[in-house]
PDB file of N, CA and C in Angstrom:
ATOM      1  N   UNK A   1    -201.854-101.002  19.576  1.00  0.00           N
ATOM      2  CA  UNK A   1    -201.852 -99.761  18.820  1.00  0.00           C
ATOM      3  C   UNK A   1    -203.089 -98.954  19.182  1.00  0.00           C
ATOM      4  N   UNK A   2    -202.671 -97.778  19.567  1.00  0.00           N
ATOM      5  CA  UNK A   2    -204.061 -96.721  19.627  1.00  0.00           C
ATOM      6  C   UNK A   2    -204.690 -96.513  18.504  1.00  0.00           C
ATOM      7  N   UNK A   3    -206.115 -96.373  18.956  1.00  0.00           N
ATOM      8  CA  UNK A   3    -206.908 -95.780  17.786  1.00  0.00           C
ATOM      9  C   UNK A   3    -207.323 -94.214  17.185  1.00  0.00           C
ATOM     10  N   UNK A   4    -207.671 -94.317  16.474  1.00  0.00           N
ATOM     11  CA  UNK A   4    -207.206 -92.595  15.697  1.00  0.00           C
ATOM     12  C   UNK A   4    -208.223 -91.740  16.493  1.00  0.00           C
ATOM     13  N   UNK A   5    -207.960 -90.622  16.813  1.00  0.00           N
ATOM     14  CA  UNK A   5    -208.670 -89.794  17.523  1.00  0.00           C
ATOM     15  C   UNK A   5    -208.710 -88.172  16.993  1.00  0.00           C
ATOM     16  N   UNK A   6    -210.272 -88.062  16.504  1.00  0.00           N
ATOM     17  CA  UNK A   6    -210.464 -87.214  16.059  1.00  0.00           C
ATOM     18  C   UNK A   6    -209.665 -86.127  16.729  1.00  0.00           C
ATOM     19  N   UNK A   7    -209.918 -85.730  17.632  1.00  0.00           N
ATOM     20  CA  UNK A   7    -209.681 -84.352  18.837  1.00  0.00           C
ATOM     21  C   UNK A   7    -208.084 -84.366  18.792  1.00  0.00           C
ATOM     22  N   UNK A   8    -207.481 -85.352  19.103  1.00  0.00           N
ATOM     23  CA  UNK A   8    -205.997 -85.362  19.428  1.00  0.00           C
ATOM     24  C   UNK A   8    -205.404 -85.183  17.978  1.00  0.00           C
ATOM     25  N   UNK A   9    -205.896 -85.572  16.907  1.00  0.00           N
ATOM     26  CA  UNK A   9    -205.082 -84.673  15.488  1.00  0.00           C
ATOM     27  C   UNK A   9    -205.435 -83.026  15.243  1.00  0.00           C
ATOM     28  N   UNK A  10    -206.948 -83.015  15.465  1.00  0.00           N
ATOM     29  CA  UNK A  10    -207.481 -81.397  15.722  1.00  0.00           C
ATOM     30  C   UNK A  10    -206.340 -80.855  16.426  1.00  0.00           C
ATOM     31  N   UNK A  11    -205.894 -81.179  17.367  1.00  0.00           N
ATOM     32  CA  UNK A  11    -205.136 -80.062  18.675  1.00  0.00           C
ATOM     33  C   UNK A  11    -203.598 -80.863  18.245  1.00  0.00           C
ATOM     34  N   UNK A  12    -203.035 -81.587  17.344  1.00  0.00           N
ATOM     35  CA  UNK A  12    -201.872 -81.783  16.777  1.00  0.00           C
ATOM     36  C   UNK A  12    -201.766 -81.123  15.447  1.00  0.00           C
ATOM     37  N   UNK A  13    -202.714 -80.497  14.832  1.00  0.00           N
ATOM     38  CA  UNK A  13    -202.298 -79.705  13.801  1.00  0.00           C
ATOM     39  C   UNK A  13    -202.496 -78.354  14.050  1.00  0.00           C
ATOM     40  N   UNK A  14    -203.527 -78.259  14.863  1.00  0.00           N
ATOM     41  CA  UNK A  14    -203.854 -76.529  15.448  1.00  0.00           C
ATOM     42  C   UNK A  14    -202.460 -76.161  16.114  1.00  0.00           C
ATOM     43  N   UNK A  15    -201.827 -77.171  16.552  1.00  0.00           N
ATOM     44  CA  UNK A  15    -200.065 -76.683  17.702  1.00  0.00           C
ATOM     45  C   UNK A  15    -199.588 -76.307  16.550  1.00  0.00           C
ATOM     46  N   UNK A  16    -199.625 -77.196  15.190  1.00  0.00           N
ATOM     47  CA  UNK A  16    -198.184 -77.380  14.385  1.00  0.00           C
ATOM     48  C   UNK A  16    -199.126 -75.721  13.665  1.00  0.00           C
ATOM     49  N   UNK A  17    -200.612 -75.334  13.407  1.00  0.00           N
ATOM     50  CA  UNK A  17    -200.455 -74.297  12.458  1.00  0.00           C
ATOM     51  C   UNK A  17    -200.266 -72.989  13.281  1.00  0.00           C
ATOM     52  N   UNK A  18    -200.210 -72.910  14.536  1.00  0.00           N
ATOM     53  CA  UNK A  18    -200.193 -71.887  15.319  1.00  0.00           C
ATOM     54  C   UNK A  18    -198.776 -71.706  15.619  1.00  0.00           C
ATOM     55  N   UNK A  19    -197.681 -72.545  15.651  1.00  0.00           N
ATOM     56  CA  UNK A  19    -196.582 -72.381  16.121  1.00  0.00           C
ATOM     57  C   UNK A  19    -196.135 -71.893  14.567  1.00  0.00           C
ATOM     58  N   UNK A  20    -196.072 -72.564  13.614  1.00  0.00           N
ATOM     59  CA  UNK A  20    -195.649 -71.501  12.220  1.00  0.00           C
ATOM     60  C   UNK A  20    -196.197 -70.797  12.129  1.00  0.00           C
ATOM     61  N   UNK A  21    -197.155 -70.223  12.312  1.00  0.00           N
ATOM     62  CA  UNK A  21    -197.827 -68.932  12.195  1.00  0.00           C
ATOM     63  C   UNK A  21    -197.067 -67.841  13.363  1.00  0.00           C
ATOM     64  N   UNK A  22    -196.745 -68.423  14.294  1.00  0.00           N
ATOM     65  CA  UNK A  22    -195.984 -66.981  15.189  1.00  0.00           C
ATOM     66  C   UNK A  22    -195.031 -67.392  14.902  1.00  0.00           C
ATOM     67  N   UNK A  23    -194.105 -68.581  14.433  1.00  0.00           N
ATOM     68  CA  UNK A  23    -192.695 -68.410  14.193  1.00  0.00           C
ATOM     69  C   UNK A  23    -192.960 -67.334  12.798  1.00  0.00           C
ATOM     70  N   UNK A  24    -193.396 -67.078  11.687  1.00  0.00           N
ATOM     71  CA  UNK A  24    -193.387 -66.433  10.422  1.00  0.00           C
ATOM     72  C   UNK A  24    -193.577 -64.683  10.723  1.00  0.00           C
ATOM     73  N   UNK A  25    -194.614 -64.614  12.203  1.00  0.00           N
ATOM     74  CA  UNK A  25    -194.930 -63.397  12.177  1.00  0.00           C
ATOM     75  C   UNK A  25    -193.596 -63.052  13.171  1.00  0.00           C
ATOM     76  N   UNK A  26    -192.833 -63.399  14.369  1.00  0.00           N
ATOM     77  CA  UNK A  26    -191.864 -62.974  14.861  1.00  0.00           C
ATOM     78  C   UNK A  26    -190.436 -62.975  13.926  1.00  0.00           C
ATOM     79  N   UNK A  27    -190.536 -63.292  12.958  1.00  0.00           N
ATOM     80  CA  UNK A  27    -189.118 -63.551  11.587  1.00  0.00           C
ATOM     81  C   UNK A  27    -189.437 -61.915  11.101  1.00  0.00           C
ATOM     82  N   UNK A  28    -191.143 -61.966  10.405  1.00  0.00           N
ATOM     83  CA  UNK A  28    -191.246 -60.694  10.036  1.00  0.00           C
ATOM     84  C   UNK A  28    -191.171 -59.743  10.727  1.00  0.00           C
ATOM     85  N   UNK A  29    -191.524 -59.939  11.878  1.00  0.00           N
ATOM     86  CA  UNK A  29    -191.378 -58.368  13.063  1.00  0.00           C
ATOM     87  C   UNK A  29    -190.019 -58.188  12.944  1.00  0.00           C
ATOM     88  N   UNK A  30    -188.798 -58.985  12.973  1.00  0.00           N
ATOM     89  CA  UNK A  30    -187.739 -58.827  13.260  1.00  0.00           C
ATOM     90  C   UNK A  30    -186.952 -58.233  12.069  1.00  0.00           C
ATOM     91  N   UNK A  31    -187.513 -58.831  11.211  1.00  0.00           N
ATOM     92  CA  UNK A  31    -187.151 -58.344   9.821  1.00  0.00           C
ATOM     93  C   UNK A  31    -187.220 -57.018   9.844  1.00  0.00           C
ATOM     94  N   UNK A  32    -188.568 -56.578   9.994  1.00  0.00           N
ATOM     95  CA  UNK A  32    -188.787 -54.787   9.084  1.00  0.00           C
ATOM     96  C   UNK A  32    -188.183 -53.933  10.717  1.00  0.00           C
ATOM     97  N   UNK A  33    -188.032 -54.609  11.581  1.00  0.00           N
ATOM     98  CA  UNK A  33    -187.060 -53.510  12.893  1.00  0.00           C
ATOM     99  C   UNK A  33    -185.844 -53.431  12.491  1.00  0.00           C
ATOM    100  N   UNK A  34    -185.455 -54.665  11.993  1.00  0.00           N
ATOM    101  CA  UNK A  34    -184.019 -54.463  11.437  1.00  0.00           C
ATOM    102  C   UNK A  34    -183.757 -53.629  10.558  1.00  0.00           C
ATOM    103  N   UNK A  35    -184.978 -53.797   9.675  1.00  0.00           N
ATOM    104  CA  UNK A  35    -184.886 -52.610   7.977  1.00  0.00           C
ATOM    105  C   UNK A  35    -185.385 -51.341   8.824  1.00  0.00           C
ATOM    106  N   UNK A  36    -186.336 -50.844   9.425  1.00  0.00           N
ATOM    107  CA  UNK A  36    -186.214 -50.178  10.292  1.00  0.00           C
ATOM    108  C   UNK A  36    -184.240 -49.230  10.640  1.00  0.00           C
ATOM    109  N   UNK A  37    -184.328 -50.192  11.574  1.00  0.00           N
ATOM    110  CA  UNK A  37    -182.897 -49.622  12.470  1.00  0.00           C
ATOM    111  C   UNK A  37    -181.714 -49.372  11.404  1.00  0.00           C
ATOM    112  N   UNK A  38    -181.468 -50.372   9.854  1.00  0.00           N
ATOM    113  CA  UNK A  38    -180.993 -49.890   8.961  1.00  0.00           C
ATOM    114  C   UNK A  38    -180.822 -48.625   8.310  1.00  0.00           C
ATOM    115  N   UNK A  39    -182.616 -48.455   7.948  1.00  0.00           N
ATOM    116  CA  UNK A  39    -182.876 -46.962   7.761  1.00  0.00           C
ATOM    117  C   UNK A  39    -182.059 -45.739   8.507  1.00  0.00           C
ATOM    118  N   UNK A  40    -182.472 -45.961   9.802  1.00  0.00           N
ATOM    119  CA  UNK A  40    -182.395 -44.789  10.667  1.00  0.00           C
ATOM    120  C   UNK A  40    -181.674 -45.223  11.521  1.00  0.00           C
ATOM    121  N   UNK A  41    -180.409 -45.003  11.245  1.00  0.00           N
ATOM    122  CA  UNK A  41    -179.381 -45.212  12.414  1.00  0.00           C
ATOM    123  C   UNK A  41    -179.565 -44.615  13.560  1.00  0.00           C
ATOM    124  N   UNK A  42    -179.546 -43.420  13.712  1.00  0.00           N
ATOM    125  CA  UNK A  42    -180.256 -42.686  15.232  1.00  0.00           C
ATOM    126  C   UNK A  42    -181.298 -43.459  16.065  1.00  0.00           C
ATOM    127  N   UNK A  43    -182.230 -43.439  15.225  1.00  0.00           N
ATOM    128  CA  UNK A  43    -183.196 -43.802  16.315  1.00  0.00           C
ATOM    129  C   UNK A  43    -182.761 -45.276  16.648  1.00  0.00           C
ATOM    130  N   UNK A  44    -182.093 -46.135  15.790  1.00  0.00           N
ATOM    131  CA  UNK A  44    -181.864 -47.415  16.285  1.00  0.00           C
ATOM    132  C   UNK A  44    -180.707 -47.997  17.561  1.00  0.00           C
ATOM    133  N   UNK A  45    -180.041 -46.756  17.367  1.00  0.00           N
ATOM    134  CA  UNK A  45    -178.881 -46.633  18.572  1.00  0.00           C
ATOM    135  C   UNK A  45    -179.467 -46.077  19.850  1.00  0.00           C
ATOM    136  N   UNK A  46    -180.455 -45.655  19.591  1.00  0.00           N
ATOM    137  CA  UNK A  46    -181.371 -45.066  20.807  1.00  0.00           C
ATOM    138  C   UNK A  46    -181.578 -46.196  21.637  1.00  0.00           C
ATOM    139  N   UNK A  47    -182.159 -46.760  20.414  1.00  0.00           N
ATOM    140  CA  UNK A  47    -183.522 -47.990  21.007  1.00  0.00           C
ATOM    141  C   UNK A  47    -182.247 -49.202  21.543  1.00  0.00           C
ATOM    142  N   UNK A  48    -180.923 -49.032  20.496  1.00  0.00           N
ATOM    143  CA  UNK A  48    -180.140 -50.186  21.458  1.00  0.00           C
ATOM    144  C   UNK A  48    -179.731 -49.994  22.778  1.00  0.00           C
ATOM    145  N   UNK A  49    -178.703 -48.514  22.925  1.00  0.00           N
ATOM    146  CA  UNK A  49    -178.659 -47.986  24.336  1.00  0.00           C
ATOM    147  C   UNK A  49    -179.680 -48.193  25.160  1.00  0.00           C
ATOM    148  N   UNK A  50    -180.806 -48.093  24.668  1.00  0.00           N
ATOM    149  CA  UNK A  50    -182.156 -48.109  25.712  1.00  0.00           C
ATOM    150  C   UNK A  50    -182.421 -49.652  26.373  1.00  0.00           C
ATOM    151  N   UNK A  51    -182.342 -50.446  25.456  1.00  0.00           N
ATOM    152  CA  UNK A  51    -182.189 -51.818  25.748  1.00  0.00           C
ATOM    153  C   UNK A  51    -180.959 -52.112  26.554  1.00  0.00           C
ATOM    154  N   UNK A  52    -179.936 -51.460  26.297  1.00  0.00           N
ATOM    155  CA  UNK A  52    -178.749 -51.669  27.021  1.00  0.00           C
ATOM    156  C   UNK A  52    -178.648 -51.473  28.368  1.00  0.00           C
ATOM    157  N   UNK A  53    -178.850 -50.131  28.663  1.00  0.00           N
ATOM    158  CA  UNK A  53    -179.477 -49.344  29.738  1.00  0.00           C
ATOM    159  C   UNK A  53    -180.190 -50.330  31.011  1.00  0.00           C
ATOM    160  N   UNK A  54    -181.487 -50.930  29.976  1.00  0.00           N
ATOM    161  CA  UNK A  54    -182.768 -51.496  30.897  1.00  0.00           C
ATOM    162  C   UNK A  54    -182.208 -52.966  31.409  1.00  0.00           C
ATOM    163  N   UNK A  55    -181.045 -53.455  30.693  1.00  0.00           N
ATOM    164  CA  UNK A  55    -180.791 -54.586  30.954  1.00  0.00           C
ATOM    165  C   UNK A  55    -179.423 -54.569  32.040  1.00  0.00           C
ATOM    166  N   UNK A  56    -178.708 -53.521  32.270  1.00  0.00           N
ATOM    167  CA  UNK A  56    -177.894 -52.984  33.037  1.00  0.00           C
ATOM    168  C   UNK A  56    -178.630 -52.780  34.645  1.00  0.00           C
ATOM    169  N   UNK A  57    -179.580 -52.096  34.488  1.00  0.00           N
ATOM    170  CA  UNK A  57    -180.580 -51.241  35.395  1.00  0.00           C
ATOM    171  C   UNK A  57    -180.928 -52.622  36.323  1.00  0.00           C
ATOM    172  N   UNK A  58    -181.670 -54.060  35.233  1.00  0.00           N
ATOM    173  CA  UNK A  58    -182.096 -55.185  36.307  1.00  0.00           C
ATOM    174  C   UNK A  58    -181.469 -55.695  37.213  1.00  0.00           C
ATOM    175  N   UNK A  59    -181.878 -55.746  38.182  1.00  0.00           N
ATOM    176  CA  UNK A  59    -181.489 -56.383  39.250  1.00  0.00           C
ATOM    177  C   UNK A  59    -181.446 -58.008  39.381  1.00  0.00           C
ATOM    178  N   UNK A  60    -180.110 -58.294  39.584  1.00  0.00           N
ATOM    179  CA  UNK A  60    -179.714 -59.645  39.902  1.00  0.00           C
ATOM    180  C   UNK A  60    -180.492 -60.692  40.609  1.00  0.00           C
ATOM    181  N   UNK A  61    -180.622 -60.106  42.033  1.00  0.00           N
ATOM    182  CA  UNK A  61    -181.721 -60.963  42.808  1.00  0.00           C
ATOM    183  C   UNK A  61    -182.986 -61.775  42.406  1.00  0.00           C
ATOM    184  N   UNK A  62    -183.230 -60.116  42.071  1.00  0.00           N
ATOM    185  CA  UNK A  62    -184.789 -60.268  41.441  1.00  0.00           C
ATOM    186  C   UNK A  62    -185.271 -60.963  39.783  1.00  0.00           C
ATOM    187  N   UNK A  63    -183.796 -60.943  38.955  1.00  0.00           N
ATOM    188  CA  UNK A  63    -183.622 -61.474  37.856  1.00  0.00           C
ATOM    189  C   UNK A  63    -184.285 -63.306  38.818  1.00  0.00           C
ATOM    190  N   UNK A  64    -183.467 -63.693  39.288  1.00  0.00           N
ATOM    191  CA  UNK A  64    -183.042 -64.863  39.655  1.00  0.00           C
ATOM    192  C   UNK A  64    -184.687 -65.492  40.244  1.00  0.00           C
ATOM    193  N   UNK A  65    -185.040 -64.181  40.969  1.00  0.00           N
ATOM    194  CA  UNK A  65    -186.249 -64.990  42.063  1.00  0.00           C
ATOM    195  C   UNK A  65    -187.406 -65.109  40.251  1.00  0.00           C
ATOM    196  N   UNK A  66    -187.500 -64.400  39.659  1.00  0.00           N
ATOM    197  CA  UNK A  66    -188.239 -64.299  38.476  1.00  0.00           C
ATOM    198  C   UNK A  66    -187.759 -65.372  37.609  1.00  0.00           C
ATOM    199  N   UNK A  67    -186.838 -66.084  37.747  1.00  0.00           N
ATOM    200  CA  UNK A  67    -186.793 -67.046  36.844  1.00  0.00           C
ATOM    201  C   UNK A  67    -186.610 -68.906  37.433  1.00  0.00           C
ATOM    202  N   UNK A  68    -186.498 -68.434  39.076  1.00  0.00           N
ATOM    203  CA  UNK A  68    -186.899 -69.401  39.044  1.00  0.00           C
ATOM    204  C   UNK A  68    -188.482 -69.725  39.520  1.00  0.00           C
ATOM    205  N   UNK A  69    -189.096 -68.690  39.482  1.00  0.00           N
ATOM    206  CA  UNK A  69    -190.957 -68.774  39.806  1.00  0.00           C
ATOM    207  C   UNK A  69    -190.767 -69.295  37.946  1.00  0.00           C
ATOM    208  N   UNK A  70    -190.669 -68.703  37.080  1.00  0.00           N
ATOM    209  CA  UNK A  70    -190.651 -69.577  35.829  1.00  0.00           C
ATOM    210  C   UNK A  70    -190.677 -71.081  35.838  1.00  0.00           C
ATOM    211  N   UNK A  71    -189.431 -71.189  36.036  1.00  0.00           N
ATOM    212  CA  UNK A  71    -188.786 -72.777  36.195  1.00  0.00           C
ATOM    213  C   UNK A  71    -189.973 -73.778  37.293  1.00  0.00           C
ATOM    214  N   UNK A  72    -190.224 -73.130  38.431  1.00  0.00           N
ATOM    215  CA  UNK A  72    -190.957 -73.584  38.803  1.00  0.00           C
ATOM    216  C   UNK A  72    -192.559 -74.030  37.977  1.00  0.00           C
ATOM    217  N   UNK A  73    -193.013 -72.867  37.536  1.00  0.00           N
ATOM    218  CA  UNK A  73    -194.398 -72.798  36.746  1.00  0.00           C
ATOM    219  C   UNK A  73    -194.415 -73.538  35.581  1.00  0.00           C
ATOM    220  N   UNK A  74    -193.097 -74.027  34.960  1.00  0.00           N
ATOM    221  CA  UNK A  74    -192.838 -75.196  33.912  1.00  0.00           C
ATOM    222  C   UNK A  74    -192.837 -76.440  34.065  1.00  0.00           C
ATOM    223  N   UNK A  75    -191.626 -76.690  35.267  1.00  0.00           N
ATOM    224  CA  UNK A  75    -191.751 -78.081  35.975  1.00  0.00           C
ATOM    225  C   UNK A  75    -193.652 -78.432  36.185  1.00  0.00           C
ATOM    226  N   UNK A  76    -194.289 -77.628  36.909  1.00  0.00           N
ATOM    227  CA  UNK A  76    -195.679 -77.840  37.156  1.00  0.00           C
ATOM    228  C   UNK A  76    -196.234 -78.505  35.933  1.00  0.00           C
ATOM    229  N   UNK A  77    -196.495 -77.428  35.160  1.00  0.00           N
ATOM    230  CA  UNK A  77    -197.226 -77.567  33.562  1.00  0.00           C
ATOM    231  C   UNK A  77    -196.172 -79.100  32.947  1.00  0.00           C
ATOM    232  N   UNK A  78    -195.241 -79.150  32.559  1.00  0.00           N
ATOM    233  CA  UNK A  78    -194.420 -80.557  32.085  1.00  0.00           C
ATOM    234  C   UNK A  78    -195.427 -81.975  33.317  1.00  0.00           C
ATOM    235  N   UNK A  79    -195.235 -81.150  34.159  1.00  0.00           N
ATOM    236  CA  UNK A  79    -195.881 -82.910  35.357  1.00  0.00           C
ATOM    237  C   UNK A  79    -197.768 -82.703  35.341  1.00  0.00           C
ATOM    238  N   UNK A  80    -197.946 -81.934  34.937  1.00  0.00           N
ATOM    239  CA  UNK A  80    -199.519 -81.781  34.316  1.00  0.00           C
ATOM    240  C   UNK A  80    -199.964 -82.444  32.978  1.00  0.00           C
ATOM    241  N   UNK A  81    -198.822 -82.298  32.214  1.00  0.00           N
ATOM    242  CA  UNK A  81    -198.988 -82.697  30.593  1.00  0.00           C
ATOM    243  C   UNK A  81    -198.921 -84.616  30.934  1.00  0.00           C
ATOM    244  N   UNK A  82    -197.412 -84.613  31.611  1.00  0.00           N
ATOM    245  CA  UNK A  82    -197.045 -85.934  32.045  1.00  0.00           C
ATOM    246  C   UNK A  82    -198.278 -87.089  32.639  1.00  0.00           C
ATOM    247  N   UNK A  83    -198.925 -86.137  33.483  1.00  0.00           N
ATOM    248  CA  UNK A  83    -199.951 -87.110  34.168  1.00  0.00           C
ATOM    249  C   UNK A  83    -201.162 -87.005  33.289  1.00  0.00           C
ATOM    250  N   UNK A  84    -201.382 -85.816  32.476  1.00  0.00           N
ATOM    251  CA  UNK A  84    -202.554 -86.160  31.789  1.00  0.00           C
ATOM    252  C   UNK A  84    -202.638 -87.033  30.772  1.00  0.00           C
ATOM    253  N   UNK A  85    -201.542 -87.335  29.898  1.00  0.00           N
ATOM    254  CA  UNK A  85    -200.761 -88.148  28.916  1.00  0.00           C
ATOM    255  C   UNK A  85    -200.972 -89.919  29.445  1.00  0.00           C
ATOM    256  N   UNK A  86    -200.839 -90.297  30.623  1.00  0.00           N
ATOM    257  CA  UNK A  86    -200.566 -91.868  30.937  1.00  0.00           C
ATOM    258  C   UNK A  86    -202.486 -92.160  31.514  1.00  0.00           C
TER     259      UNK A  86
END
């Protein structure tokens, strides 16, 4: 059995209070855009067309080469965590 380690609960509760803390603030952002776009139908059909538009506009290729430099930059970081972990 491992022994208790100050640092590794520090940086296991700082993950767990930082990740509810932006999950609570991205709920609320989403919230008052919605009450937002409720309000004001115009401008919210704007802002959807506009989104619609920009996501029409991207390019396939370049979608693809951009996600897999992602995929790549994850695999990395996962086999970084992996080897720092054992």
């Amino acid at each position: 059995m491992e022994s208790f380690d100050l640092f590794h609960f520090y940086r296991f509760l700082l993950t767990v209070v930082v990740t509810v803390y932006g999950l609570i603030r991205l709920t609320l952002f989403i919230w008052r855009w919605q009450g937002l776009a409720d309000r004001t139908q115009g401008g919210a059909m704007v802002l959807y067309r506009y989104f619609v538009v920009l996501l029409l506009r991207a390019r396939f290729r370049r979608f693809l080469l951009e996600l897999s430099a992602i995929g790549g930059l994850a695999a990395v970081l996962v086999l970084l965590i992996l080897w720092h972990w054992r």
